[in-house]
Protein backbone atom coordinates (compact mmCIF):
# COMPACT_ATOMS: atom_id res chain seq x y z
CA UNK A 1 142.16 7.13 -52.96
CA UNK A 2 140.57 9.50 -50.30
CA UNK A 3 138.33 6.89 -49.20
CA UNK A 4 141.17 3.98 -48.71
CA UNK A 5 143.25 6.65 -46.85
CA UNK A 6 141.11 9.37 -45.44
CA UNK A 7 139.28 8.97 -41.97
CA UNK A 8 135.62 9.91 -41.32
CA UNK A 9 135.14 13.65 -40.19
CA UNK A 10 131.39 13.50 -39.19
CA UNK A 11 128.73 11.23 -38.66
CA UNK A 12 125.33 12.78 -39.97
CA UNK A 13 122.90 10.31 -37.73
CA UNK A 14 119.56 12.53 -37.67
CA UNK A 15 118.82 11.52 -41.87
CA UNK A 16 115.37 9.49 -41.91
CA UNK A 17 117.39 7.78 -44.94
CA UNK A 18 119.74 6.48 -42.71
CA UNK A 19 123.45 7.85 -41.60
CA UNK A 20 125.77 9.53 -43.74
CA UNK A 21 129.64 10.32 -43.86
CA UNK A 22 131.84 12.85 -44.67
CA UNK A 23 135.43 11.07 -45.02
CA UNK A 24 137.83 13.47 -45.39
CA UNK A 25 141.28 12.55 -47.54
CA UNK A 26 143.96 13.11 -50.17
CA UNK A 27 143.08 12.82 -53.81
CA UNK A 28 145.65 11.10 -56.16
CA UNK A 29 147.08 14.22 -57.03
CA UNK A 30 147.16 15.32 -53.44
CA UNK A 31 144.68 17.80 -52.63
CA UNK A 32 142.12 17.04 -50.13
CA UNK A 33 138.96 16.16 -50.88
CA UNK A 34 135.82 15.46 -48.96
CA UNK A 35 132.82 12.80 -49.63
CA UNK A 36 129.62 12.84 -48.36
CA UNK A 37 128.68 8.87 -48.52
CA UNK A 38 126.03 6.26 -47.28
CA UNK A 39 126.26 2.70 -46.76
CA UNK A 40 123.23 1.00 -47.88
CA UNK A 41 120.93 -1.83 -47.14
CA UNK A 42 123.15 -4.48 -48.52
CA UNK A 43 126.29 -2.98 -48.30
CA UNK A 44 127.06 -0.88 -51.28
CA UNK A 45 128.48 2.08 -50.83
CA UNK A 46 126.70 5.44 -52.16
CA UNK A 47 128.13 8.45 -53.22
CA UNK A 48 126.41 11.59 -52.66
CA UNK A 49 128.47 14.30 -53.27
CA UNK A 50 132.40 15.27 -53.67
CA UNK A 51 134.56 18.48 -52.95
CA UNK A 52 137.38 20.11 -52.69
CA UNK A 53 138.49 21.16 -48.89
CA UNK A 54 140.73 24.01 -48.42
């Protein structure tokens, strides 16, 4: 849900890995959440980590 209706917060651009995102938006139940992802090679989308924002 956060990802479909969040927006991205930071770009993270300096990662030898390749660039990473925190998208910031509401969880189902409401409460904002943030993700840390990456968009890989072909596409997929990682996950790396998820919190709570307060």
């Amino acid at each position: 849900m956060a990802i479909a209706t969040g927006r991205v917060r930071r770009r993270f651009t300096r990662d030898p890995r390749g660039t990473r995102y925190e998208i910031v938006g509401a969880a189902i139940d409401g409460r904002p959440v943030a993700i840390i992802c990456r968009i890989k090679e072909r596409g997929k989308l990682l996950f790396i980590t998820t919190c709570l924002v307060e």
